[in-house]
Protein backbone atom coordinates (compact mmCIF):
# COMPACT_ATOMS: atom_id res chain seq x y z
CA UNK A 1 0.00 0.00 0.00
CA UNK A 2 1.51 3.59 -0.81
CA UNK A 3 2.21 5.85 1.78
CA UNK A 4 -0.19 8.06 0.49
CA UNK A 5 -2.86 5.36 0.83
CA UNK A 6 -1.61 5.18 4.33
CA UNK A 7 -2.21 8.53 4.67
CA UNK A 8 -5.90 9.04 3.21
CA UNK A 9 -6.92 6.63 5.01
CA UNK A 10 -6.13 7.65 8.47
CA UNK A 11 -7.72 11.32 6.85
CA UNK A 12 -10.44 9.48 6.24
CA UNK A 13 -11.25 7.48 9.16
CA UNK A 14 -10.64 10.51 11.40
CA UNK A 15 -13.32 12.59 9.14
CA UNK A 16 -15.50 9.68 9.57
CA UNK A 17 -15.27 10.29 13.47
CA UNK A 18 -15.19 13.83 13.43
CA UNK A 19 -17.88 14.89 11.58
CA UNK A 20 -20.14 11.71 12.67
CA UNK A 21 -19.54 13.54 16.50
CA UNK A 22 -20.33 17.06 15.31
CA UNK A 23 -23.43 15.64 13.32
CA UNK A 24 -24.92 14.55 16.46
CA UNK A 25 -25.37 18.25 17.74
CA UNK A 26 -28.19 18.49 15.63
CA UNK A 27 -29.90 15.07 16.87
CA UNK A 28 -29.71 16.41 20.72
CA UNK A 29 -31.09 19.79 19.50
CA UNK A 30 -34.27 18.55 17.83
CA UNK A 31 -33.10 19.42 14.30
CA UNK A 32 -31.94 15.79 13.17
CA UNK A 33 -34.24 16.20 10.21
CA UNK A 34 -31.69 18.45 8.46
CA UNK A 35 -28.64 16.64 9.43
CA UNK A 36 -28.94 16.62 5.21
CA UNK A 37 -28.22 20.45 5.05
CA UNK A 38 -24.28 19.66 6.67
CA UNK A 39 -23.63 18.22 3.76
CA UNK A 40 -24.21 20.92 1.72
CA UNK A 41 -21.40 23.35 2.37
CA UNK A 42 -19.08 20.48 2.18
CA UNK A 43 -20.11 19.08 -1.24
CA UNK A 44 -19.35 22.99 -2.39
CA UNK A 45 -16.13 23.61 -0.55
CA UNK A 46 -14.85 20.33 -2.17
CA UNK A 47 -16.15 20.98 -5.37
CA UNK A 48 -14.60 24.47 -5.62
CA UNK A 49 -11.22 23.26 -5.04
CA UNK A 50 -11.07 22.80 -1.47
CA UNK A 51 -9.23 26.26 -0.97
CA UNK A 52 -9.98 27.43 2.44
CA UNK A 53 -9.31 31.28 1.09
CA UNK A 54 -12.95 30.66 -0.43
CA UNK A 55 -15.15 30.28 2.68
CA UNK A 56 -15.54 33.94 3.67
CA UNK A 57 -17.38 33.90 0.11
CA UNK A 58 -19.15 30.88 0.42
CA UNK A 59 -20.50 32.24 3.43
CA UNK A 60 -21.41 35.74 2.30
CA UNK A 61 -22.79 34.51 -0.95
CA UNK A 62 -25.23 31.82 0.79
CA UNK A 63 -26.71 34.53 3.02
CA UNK A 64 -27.21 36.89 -0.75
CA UNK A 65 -28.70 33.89 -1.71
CA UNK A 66 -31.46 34.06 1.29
CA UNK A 67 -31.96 37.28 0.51
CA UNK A 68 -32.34 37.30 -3.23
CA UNK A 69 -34.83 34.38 -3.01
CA UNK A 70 -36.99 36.48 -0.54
CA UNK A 71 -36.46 39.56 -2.76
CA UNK A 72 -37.64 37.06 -5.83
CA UNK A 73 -40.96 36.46 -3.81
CA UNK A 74 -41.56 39.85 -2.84
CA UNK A 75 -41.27 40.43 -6.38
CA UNK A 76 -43.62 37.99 -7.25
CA UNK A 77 -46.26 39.91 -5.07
CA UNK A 78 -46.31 42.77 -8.03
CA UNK A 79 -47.00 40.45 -11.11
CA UNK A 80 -50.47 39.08 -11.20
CA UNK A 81 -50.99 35.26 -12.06
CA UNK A 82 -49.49 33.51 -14.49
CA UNK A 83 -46.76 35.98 -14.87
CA UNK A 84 -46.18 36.16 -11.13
CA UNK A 85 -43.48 33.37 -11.66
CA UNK A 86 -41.67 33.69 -14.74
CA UNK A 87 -40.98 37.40 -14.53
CA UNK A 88 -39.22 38.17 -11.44
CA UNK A 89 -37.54 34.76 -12.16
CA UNK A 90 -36.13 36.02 -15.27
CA UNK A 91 -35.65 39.88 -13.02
CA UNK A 92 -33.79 38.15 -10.26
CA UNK A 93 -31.56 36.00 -12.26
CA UNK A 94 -30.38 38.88 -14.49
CA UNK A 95 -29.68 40.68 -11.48
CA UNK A 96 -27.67 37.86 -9.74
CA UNK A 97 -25.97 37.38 -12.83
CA UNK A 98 -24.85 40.73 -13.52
CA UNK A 99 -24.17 41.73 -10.65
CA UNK A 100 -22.63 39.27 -8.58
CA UNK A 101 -20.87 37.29 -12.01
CA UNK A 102 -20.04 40.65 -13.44
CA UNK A 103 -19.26 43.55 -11.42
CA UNK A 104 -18.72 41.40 -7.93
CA UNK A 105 -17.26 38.76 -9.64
CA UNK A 106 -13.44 39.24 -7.81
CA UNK A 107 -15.16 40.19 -4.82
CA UNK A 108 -16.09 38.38 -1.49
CA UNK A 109 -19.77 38.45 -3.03
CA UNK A 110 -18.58 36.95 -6.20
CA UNK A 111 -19.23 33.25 -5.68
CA UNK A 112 -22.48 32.36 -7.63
CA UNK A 113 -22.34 28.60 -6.93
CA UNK A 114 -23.09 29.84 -3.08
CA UNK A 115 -25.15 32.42 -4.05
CA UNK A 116 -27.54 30.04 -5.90
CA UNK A 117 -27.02 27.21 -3.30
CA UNK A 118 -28.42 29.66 -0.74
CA UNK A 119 -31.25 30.38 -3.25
CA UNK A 120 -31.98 26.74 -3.57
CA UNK A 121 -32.13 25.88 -0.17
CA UNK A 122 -34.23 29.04 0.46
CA UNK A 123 -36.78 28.06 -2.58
CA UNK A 124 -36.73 24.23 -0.73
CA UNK A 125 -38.25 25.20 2.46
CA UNK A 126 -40.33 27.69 1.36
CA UNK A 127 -42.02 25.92 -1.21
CA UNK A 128 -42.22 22.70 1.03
CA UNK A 129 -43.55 25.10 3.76
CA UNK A 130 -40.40 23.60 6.43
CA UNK A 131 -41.18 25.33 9.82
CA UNK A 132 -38.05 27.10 9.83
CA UNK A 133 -36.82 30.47 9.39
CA UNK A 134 -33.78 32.02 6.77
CA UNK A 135 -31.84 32.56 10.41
CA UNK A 136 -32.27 28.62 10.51
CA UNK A 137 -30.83 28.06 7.21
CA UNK A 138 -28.01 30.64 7.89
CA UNK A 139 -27.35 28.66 11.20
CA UNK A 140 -27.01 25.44 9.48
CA UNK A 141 -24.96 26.14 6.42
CA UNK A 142 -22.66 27.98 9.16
CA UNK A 143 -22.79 24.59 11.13
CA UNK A 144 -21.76 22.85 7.63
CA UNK A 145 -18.79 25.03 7.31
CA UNK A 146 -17.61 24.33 10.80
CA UNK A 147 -17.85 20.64 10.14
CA UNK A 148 -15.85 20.88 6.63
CA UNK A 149 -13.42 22.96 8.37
CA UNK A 150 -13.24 20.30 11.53
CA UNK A 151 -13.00 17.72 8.74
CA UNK A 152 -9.75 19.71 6.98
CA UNK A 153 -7.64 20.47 9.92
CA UNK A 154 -8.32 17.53 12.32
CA UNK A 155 -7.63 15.41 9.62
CA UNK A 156 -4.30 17.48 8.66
CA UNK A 157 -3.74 17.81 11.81
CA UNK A 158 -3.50 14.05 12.75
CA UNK A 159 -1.67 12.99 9.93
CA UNK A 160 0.76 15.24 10.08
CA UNK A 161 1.04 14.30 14.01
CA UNK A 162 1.26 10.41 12.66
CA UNK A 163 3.38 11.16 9.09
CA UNK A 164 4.80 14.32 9.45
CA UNK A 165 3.11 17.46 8.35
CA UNK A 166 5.25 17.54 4.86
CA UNK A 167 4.25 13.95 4.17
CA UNK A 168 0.91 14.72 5.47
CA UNK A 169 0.21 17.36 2.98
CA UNK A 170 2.03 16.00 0.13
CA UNK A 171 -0.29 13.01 0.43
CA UNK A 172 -3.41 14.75 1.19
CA UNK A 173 -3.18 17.87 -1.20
CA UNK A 174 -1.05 16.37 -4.03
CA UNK A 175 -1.54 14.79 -6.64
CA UNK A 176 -3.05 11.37 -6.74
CA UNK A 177 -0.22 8.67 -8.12
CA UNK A 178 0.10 7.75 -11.50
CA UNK A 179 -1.53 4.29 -12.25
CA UNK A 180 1.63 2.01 -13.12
């Protein structure tokens, strides 16, 4: 087995632990329902590059994304039926779009895959009519990014305690090995 083998898989089997533990938080506060909605932060951080630089906009863009899906409904209050859903769809995406992919773009509120994530999410409960509150889904995207963070640096942290922190991160950052 490689030594980076070695190495993912201690990564991985303190993740496993780590975030399993923090999980539970929301089973002894009544909210095990949306354990789902950890996940969520996660499956962006990862998918962005895992670049911990990127978090203060993941986290600003989610909360624009509350906000622009309760502008879109307010919006939706000044357009009579049928129209009352395709127009300040069309409004509110144009806006996002320009502004936050075009002028905001190299800003902190430049990070549209949050932005729309936060939208989503937003949209979900709403439309499902979930008994809880944008604060709610503020508080648990916030919970999601203390979990991805817990799973980043306790994971570094014990393999480099185990390996050594430049084998840790060679293994864990690098490059996966060339097939043979």
């Amino acid at each position: 087995m490689s030594d980076r083998m070695k190495i993912k898989m201690v990564q991985a089997l303190v993740g496993a632990v780590t975030l399993t533990l923090l999980m539970m938080v929301f089973s002894f506060t009544g909210y095990a329902q949306y354990t789902w909605m950890l996940f969520l932060p996660m499956v962006l951080f990862f998918a962005l590059g895992a670049d911990v630089k990127k978090l203060p906009s993941m986290i600003v863009c989610y909360i624009c994304g509350v906000a622009w899906a309760y502008i879109n409904g307010f919006i939706e209050g000044l357009f009579p039926e049928p129209l009352n859903h395709i127009i300040p769809s069309i409004i509110v995406i144009f806006l996002v779009l320009t502004i936050h992919e075009g002028f905001l773009i190299k800003t902190v509120f430049g990070n549209v895959p949050a932005l729309f994530l936060g939208m989503a999410t937003t949209f979900f409960v709403v439309f499902m009519q979930v008994d809880i509150t944008p604060i709610h889904l503020i508080c648990f995207y916030l919970y999601g990014i203390v979990l991805t963070m817990a799973l980043v640096f306790v994971g570094m942290g014990v393999c480099s305690a185990i390996f050594g922190k430049e084998r840790a991160f060679k293994a864990i950052v690098g490059e996966p090995e060339e097939k043979k």
